[in-house]
N, C-alpha and C. Protein backbone atom coordinates (compact mmCIF):
# COMPACT_ATOMS: atom_id res chain seq x y z
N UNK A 1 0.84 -1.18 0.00
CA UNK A 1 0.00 0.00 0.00
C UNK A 1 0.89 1.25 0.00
N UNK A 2 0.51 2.15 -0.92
CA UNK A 2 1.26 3.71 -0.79
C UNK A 2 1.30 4.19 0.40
N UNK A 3 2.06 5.35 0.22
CA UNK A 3 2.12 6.46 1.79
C UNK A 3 1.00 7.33 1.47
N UNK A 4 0.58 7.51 2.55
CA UNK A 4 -0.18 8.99 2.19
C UNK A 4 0.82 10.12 1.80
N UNK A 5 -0.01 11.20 1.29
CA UNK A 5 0.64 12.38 0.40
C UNK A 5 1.60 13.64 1.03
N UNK A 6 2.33 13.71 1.08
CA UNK A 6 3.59 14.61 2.22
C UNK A 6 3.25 15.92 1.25
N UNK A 7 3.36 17.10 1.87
CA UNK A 7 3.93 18.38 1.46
C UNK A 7 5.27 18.97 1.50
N UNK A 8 5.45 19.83 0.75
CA UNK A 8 6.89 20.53 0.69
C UNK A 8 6.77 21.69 -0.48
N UNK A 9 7.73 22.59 -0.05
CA UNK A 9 7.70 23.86 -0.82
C UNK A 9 8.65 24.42 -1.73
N UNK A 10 8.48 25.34 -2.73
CA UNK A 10 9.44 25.82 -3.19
C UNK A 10 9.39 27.27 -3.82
N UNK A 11 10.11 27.66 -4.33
CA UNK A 11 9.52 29.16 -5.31
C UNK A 11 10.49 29.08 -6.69
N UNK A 12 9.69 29.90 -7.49
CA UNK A 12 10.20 30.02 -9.03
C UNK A 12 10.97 30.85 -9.04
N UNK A 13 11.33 31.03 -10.34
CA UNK A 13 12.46 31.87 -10.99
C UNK A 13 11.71 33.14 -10.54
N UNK A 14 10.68 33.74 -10.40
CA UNK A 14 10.46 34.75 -9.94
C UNK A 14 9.88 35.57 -8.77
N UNK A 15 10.57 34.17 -7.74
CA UNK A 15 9.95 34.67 -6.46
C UNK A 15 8.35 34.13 -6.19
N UNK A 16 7.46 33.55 -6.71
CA UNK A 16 6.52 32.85 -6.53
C UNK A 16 6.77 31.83 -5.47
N UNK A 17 6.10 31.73 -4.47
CA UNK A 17 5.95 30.60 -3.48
C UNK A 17 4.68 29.48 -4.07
N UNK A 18 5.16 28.11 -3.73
CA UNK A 18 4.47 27.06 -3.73
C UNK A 18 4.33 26.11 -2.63
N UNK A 19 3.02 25.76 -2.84
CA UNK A 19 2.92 24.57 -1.62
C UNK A 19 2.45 23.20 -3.06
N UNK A 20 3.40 21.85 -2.29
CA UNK A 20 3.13 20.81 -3.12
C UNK A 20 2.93 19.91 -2.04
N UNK A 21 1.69 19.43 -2.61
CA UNK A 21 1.06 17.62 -1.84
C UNK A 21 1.66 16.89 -3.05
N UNK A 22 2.25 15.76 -2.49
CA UNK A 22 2.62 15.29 -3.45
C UNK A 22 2.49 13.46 -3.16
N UNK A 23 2.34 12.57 -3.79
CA UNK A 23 2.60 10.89 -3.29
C UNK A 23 4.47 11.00 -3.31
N UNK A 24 4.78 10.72 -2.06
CA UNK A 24 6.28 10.42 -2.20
C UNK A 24 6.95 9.39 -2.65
N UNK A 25 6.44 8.31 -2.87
CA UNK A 25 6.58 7.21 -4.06
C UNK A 25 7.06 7.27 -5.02
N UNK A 26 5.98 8.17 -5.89
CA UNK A 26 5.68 8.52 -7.34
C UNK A 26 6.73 9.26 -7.44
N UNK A 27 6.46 10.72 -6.77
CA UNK A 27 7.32 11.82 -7.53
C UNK A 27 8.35 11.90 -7.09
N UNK A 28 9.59 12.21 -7.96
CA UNK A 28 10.74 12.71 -7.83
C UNK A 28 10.94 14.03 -7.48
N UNK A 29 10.49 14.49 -8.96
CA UNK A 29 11.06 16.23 -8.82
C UNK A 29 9.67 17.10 -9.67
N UNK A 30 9.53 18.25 -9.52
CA UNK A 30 8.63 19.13 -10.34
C UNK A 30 9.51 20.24 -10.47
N UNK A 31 9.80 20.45 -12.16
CA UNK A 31 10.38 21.55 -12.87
C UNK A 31 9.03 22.78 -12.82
N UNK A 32 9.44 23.63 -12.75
CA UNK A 32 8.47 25.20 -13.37
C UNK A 32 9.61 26.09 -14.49
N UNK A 33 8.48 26.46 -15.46
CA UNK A 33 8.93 26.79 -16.42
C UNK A 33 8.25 28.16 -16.33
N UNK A 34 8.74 29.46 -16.93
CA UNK A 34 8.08 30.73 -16.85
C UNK A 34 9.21 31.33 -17.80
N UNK A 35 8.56 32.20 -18.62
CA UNK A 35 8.91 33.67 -19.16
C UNK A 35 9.19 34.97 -18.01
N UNK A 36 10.64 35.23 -18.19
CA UNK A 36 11.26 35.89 -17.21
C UNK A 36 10.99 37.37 -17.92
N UNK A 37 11.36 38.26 -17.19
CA UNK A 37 11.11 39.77 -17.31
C UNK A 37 11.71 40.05 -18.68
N UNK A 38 13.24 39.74 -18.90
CA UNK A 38 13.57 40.10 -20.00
C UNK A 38 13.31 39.10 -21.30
N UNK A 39 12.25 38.58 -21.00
CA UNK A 39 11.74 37.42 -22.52
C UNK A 39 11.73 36.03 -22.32
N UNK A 40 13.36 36.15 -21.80
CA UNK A 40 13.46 34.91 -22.09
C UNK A 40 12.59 33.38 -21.23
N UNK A 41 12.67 32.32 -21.78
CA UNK A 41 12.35 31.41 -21.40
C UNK A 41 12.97 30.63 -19.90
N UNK A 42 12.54 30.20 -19.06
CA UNK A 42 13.63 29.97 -17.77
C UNK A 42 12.57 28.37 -17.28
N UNK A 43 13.73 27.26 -17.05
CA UNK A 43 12.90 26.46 -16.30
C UNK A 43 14.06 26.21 -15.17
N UNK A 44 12.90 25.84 -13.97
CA UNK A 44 14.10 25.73 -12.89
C UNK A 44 13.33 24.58 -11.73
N UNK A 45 14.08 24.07 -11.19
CA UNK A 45 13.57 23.00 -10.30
C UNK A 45 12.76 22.95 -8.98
N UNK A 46 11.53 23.47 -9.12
CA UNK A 46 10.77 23.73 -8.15
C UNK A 46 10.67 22.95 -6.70
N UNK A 47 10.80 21.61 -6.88
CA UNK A 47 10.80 20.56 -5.99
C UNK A 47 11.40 19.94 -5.76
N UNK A 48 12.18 19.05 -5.17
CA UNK A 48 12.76 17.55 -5.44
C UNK A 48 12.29 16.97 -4.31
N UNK A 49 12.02 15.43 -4.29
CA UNK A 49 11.93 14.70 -3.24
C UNK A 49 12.52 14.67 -2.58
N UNK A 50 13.14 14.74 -1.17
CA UNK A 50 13.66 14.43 -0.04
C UNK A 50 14.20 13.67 -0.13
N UNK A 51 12.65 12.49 -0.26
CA UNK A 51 13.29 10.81 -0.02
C UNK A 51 13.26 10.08 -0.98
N UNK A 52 13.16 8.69 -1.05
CA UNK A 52 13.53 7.69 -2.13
C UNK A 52 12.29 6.84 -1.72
N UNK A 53 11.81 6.50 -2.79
CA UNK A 53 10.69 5.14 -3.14
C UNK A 53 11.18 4.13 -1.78
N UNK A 54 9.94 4.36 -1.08
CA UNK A 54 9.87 2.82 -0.18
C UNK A 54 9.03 1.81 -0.32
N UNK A 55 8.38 2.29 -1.11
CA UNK A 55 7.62 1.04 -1.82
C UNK A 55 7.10 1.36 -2.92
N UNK A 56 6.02 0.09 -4.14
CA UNK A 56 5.80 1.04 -5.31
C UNK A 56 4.91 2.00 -4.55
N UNK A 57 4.29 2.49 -5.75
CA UNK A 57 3.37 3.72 -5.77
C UNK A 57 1.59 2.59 -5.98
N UNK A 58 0.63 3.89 -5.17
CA UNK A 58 -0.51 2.82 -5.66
C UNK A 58 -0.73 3.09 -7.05
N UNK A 59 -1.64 2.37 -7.34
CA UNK A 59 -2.12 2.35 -8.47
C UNK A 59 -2.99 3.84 -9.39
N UNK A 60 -3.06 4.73 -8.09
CA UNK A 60 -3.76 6.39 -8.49
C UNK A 60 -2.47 6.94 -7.83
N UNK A 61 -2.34 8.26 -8.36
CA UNK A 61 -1.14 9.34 -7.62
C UNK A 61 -1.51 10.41 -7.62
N UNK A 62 -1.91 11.48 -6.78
CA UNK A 62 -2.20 12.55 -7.08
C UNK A 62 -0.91 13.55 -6.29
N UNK A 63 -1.00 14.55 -6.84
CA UNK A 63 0.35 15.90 -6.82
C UNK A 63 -0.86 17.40 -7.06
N UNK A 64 -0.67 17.66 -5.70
CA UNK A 64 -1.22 19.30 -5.99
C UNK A 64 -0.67 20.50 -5.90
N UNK A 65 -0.51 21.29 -6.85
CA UNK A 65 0.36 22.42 -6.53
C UNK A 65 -0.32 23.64 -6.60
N UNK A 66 -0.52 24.54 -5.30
CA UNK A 66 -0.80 25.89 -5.13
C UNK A 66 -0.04 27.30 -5.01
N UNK A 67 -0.36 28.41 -5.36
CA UNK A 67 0.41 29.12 -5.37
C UNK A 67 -0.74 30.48 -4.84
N UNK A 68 -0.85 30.73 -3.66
CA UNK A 68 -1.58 31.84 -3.35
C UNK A 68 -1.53 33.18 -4.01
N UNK A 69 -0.15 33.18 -3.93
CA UNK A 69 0.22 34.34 -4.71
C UNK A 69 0.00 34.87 -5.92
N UNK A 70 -0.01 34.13 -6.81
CA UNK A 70 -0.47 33.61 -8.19
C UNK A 70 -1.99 33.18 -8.33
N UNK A 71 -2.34 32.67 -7.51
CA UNK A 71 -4.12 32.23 -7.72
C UNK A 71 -4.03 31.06 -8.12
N UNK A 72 -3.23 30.09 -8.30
CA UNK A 72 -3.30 28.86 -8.93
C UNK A 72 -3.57 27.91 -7.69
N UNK A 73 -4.23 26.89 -8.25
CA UNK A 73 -4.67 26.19 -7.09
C UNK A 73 -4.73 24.69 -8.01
N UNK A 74 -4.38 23.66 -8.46
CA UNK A 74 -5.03 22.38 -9.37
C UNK A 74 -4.10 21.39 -8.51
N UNK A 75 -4.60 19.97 -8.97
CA UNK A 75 -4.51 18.81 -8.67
C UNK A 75 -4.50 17.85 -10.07
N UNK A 76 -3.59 16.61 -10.38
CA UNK A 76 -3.27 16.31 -11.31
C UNK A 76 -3.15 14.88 -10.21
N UNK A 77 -4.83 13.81 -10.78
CA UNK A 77 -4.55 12.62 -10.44
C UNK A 77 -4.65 11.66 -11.32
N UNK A 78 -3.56 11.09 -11.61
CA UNK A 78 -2.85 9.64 -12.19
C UNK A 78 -3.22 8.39 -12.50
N UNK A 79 -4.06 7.72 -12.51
CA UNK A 79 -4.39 6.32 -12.71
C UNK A 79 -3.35 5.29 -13.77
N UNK A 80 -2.43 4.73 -13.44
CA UNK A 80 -1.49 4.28 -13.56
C UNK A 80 -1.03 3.10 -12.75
N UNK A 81 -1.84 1.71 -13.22
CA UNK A 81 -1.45 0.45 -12.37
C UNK A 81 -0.86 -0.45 -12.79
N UNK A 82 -0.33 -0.04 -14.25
CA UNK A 82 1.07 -0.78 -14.83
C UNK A 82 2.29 0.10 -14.06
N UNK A 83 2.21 1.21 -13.85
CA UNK A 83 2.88 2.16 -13.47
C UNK A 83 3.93 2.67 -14.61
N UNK A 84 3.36 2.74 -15.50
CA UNK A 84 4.17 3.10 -17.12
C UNK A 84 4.72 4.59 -17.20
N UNK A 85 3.97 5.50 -16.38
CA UNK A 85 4.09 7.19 -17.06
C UNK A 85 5.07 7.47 -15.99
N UNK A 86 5.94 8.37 -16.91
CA UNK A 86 7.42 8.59 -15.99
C UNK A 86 7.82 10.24 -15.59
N UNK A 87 6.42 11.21 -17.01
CA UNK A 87 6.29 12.50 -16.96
C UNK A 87 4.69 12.81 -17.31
N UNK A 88 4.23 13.86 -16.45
CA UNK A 88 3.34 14.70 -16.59
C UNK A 88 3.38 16.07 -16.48
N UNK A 89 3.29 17.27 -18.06
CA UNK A 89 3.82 18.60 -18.03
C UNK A 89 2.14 18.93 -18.00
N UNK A 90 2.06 20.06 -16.95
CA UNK A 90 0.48 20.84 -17.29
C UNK A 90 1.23 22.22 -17.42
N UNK A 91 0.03 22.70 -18.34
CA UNK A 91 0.43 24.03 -18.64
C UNK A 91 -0.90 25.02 -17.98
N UNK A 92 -0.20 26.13 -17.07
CA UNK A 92 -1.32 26.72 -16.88
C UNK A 92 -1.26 28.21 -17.30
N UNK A 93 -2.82 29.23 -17.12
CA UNK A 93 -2.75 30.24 -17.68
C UNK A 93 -2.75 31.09 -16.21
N UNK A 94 -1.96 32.13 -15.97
CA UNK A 94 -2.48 33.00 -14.48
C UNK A 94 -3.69 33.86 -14.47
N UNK A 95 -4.27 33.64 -13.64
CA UNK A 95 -5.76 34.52 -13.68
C UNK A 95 -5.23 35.76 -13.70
N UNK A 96 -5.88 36.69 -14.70
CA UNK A 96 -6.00 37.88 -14.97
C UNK A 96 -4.23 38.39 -16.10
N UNK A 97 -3.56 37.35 -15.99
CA UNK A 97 -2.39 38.02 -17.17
C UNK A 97 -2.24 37.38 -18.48
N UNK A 98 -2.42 38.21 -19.28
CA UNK A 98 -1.97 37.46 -20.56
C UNK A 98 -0.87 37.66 -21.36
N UNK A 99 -0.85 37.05 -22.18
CA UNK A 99 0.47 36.91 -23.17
C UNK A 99 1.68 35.85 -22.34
N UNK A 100 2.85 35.83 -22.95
CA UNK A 100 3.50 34.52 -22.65
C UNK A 100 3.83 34.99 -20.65
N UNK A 101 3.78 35.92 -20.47
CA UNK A 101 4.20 36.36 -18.97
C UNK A 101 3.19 35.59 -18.24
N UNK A 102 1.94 35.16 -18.58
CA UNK A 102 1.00 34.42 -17.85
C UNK A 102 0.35 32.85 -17.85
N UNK A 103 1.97 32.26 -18.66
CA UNK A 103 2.12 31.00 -19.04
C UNK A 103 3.30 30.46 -17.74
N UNK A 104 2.56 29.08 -17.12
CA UNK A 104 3.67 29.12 -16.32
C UNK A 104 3.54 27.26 -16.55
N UNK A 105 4.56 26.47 -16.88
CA UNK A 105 4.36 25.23 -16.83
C UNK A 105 4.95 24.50 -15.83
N UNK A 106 4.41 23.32 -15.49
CA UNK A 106 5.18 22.29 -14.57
C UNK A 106 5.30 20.76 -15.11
N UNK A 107 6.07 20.36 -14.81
CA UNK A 107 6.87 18.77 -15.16
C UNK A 107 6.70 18.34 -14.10
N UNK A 108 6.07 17.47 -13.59
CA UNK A 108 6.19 16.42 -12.90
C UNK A 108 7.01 15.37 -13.58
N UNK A 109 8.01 14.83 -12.50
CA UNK A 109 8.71 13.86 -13.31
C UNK A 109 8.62 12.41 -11.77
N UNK A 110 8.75 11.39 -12.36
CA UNK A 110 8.66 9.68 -11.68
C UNK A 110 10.03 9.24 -11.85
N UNK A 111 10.94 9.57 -11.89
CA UNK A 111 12.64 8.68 -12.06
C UNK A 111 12.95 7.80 -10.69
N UNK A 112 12.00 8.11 -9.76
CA UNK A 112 12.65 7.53 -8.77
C UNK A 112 13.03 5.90 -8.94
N UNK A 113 13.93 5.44 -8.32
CA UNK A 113 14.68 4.32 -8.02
C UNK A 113 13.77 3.18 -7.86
N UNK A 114 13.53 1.91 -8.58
CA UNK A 114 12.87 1.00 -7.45
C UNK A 114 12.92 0.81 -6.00
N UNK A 115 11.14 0.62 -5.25
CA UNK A 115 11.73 0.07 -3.88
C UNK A 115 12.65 -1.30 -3.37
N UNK A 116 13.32 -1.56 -2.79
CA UNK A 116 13.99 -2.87 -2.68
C UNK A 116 13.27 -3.75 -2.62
N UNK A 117 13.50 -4.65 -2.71
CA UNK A 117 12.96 -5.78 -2.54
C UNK A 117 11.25 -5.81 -3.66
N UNK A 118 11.52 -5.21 -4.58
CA UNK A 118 10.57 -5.63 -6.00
C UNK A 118 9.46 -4.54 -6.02
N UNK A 119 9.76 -3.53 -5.73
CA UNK A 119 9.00 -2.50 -6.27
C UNK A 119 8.27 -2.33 -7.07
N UNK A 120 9.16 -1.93 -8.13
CA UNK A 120 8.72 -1.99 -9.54
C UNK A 120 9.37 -3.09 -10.38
């Protein structure tokens, strides 16, 4: 059986704070991607796991990431009982900004390690 879902935090390339629920199983790391002041494109590593796979993952995974500051609030749950998907990118829009300044994406990524003794 999975763990229940741990939190942990981080902030973006531009000072944005996040809160992440996350299955600690499943996820490894969550990239954020954003258009920085002067244009350019920037992705940077919002999260990483702490810990390492202690057992598999269940068969659903859910990862929620909020950002008060920003207004973003979603949840991204998984159904996956081969346990095949290794990335999930959502792209979101920020309430009230447009053009690429109000594009902000995230990578969820799964690389973690098998648990011992037959995980995965």
């Amino acid at each position: 059986m999975a763990r229940h879902n741990r939190e942990g935090r981080g902030s973006d390339q531009r000072g944005a704070e996040y809160v992440i629920s996350y299955q600690p199983d499943w996820l490894r790391r969550i990239k954020v991607t954003r258009v920085l002041e002067s244009g350019r494109q920037s992705t940077k590593t919002l999260f990483r796991n702490p810990g390492g796979r202690e057992r598999a993952p269940g068969s659903r995974v859910r990862t929620r990431i909020t950002s008060k500051g920003l207004g973003l609030d979603f949840e991204v749950v998984l159904a996956d009982p081969r346990q095949v998907v290794k990335r999930v990118i959502v792209e979101t829009r920020l309430p009230g900004v447009s053009g690429p300044e109000g594009m902000v994406a995230f990578t969820l990524e799964d690389e973690n390690p098998p648990a011992r003794g037959g995980g995965r």
